[in-house]
Protein backbone atom coordinates (compact mmCIF):
# COMPACT_ATOMS: atom_id res chain seq x y z
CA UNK A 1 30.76 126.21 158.83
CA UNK A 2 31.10 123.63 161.48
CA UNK A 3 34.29 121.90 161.78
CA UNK A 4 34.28 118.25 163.17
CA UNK A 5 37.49 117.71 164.91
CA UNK A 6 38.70 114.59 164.05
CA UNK A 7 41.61 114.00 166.56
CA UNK A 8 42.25 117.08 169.14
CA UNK A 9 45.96 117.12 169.40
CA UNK A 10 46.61 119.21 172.28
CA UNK A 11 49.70 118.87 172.80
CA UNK A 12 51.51 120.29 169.64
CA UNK A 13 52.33 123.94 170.22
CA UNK A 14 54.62 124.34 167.10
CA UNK A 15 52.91 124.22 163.25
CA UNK A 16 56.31 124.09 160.87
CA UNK A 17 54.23 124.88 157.07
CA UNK A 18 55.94 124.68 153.34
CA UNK A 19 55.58 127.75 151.69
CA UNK A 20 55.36 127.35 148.05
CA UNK A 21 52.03 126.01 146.77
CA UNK A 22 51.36 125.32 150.76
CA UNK A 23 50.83 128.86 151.05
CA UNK A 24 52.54 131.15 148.48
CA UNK A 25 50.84 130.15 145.37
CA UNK A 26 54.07 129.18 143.31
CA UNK A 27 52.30 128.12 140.31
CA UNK A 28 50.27 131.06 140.05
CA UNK A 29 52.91 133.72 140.75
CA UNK A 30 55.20 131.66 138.28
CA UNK A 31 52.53 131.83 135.27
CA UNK A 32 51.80 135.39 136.26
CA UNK A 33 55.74 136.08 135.94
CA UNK A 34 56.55 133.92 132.82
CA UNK A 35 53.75 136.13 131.01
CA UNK A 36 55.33 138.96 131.66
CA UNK A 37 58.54 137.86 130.89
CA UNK A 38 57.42 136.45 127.73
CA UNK A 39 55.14 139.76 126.11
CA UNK A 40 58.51 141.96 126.96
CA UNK A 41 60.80 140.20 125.13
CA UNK A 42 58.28 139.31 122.35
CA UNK A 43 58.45 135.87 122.16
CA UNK A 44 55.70 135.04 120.62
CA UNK A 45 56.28 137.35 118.12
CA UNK A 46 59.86 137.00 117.42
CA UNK A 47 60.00 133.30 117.31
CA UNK A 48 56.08 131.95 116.72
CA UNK A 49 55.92 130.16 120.54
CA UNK A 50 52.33 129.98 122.39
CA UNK A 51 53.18 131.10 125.94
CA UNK A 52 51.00 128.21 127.09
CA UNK A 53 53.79 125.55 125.06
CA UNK A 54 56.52 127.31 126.72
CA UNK A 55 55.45 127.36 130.09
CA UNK A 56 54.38 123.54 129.56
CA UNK A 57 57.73 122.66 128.84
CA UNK A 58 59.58 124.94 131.10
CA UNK A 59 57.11 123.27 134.09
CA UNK A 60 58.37 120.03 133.03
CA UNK A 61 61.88 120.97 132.48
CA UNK A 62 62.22 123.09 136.03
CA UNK A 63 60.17 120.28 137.83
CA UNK A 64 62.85 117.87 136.61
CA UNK A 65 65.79 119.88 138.03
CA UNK A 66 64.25 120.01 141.08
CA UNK A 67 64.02 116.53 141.34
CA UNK A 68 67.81 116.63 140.85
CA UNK A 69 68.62 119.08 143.18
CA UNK A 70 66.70 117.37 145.82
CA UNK A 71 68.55 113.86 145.01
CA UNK A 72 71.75 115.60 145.12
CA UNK A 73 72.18 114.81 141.33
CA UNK A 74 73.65 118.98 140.48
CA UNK A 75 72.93 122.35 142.46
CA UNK A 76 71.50 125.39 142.32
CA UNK A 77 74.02 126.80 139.82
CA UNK A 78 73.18 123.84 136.92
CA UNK A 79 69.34 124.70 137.78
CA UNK A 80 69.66 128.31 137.29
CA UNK A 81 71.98 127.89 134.17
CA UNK A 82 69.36 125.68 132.17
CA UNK A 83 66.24 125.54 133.29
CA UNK A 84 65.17 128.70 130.66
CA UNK A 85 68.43 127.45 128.73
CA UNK A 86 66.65 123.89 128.17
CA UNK A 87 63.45 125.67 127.67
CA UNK A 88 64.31 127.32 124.44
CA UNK A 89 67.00 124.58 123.60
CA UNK A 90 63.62 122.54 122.99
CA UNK A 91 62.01 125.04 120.87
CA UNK A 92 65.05 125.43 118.40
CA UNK A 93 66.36 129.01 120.23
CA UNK A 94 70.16 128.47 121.03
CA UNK A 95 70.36 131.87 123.26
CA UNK A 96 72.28 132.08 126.57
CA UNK A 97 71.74 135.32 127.16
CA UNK A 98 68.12 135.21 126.45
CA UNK A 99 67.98 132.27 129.37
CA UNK A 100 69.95 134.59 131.85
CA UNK A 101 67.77 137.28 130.66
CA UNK A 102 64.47 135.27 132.02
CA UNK A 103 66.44 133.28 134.82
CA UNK A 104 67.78 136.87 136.82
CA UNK A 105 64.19 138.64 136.06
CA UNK A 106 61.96 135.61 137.26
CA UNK A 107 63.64 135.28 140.25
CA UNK A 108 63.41 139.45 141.21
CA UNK A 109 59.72 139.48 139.79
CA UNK A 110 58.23 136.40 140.85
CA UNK A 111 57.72 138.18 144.50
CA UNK A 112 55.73 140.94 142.97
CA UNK A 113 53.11 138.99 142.12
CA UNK A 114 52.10 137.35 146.07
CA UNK A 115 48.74 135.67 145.06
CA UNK A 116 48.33 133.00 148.57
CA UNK A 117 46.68 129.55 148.22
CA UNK A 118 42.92 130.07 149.38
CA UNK A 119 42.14 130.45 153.21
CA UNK A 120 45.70 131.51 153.95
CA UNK A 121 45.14 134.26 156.10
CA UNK A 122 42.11 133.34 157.79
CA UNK A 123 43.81 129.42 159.13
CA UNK A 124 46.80 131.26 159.95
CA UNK A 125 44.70 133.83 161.76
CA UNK A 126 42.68 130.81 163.68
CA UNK A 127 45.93 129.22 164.30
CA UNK A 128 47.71 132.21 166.19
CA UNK A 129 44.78 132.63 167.86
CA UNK A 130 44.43 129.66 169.35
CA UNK A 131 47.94 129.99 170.52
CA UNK A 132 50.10 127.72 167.95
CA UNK A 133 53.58 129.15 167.31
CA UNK A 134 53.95 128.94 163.56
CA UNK A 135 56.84 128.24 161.08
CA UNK A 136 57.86 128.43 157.54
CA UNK A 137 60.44 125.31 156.34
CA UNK A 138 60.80 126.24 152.34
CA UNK A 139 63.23 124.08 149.88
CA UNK A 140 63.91 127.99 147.97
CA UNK A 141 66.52 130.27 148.19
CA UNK A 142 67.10 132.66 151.68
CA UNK A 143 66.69 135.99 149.76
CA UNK A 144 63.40 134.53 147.70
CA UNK A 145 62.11 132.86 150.55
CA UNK A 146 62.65 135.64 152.62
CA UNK A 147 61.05 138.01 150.37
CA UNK A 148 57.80 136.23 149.67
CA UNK A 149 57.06 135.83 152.97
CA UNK A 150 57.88 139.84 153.45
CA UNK A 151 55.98 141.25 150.44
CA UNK A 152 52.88 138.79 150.49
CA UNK A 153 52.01 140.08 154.54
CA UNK A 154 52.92 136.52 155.75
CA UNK A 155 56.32 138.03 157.82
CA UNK A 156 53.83 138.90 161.28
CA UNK A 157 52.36 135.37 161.44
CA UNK A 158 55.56 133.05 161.78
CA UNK A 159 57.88 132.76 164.43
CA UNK A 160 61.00 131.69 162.20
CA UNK A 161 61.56 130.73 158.95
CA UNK A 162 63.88 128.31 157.31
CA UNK A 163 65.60 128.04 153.88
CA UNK A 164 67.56 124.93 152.06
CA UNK A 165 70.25 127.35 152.13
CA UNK A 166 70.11 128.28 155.74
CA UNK A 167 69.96 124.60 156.82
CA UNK A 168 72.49 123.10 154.22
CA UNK A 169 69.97 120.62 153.31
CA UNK A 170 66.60 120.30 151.31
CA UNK A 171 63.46 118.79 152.42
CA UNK A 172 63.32 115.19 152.74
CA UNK A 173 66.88 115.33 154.34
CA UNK A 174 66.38 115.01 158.40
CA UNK A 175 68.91 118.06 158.53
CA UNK A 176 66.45 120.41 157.29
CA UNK A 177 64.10 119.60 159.31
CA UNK A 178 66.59 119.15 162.70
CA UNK A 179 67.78 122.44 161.44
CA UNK A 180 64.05 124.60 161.87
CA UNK A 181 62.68 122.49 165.07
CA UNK A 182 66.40 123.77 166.96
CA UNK A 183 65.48 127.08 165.56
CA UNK A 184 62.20 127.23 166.81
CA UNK A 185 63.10 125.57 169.99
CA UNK A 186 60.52 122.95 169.37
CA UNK A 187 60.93 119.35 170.15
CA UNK A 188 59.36 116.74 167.68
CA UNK A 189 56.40 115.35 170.33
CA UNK A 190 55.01 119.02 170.53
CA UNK A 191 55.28 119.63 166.70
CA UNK A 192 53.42 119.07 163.35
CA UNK A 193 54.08 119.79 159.53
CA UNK A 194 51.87 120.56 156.88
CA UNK A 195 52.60 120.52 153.14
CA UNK A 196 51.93 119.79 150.09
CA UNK A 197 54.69 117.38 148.49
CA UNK A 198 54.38 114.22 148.60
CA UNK A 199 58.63 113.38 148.43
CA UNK A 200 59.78 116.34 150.21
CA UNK A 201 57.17 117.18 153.31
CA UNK A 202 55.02 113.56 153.96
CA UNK A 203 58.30 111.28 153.52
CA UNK A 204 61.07 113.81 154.56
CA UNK A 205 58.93 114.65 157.52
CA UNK A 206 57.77 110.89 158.17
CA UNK A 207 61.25 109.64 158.04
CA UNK A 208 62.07 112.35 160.92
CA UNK A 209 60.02 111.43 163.03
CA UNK A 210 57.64 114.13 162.65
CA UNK A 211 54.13 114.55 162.47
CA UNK A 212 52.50 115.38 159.21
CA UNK A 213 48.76 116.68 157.68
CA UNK A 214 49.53 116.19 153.86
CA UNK A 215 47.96 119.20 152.16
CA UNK A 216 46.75 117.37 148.35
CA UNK A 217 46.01 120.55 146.98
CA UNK A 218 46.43 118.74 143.33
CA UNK A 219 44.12 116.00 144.91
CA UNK A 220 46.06 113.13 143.96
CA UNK A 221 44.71 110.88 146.52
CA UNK A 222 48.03 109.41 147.59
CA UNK A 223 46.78 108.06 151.06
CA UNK A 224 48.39 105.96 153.74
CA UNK A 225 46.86 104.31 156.92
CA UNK A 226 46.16 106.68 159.51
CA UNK A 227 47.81 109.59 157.20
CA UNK A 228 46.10 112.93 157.59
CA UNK A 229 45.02 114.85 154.86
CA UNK A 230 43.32 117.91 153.59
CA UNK A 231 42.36 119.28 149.99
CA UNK A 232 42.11 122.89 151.24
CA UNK A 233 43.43 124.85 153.70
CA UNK A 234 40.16 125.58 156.31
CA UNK A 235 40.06 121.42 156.42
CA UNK A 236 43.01 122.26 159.35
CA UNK A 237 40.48 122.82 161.73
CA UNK A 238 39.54 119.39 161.67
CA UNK A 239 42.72 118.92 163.35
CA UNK A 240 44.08 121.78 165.07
């Protein structure tokens, strides 16, 4: 396939990426996990939920915390606490221990499922080849984050990687992002970031100073002058 590019930019050396659902495929490995969560303890059986209603509502509940987290509204702890607490809360099952049951196995199984957003490999492949040093600047936990980019073969590609808890700061804050370029020993004229949330990479990013290609892998055609974007992952040649 021939790849028009749009706007050489020769001189960024440093690519800082998201990881989840930028390049670990969150949503999939969290479905994948969920199911197997759910046919253990018999849910469906026991209390006469359709997986697909329960991960509906645990999407929207766990998306909502997030929010939260990254406005500074509770931490980690309150997310971990209720986010499967919530989620049977709304379907009538008053069970702590249940919710701990699915909170402490989600987070250990999630990483043994490591399906990658398409073209993974083969951009980060063209990327190192042409000589970009490459990061990983993820809003999860150390140990998760950590982990999925271990087990899922990612590890050899990047240079450093940064948590929320390493930095003491989530993506949008600037600290985050100060945090991974001092890291990487990257200044912000030789640097761009890719991801794929709107809030948390474009703005956070933006509002550093930092260049950004917005990856709208949900294709919601949010669109700014001069913004770049891509709806898959190969669309990076076109720029780097």
């Amino acid at each position: 396939q021939f790849y028009l590019n749009l706007c050489p930019m020769k001189n960024i050396r440093h690519i800082f990426f998201d990881l989840d659902n930028t390049l670990w495929d969150h949503r999939k490995n969290a479905v994948l996990t969920l199911e197997e969560l759910f046919q253990r303890k018999e849910i469906s059986d026991k209390y006469n939920i359709l997986f697909h209603e329960f991960h509906a509502k645990y999407d929207e509940i766990n998306e909502d915390l997030w929010v939260k987290i990254r406005d500074g509204i509770i931490d980690k702890d309150f997310l971990r606490k209720h986010r499967f607490y919530d989620t049977f809360l709304h379907f009538g099952i008053d069970d702590e221990q249940l919710a701990q049951y699915f909170e402490k196995h989600f987070l250990d199984e999630i990483i043994n499922f490591n399906e990658l957003i398409p073209q993974t490999i083969e951009v980060l492949e063209y990327l190192k080849e042409k000589g970009y040093q490459l990061h990983v600047v993820s809003n999860g936990f150390h140990e998760v984050t950590n982990r999925k980019v271990e087990k899922s073969g990612l590890k050899k590609y990047f240079e450093t990687v940064t948590s929320a808890e390493d930095a003491h700061a989530m993506k949008p804050d600037e600290r985050i992002f100060e945090y991974s370029l001092n890291l990487a020993n990257a200044e912000k004229s030789e640097s761009i970031f890719i991801g794929d949330d709107w809030v948390a990479d474009v703005k956070g990013a933006q509002n550093f100073g930092l260049d950004i290609i917005f990856f709208d892998a949900l294709k919601e055609n949010k669109t700014e002058e001069g913004l770049k974007t891509i709806q898959n992952l190969e669309e990076i040649k076109n720029y780097l």
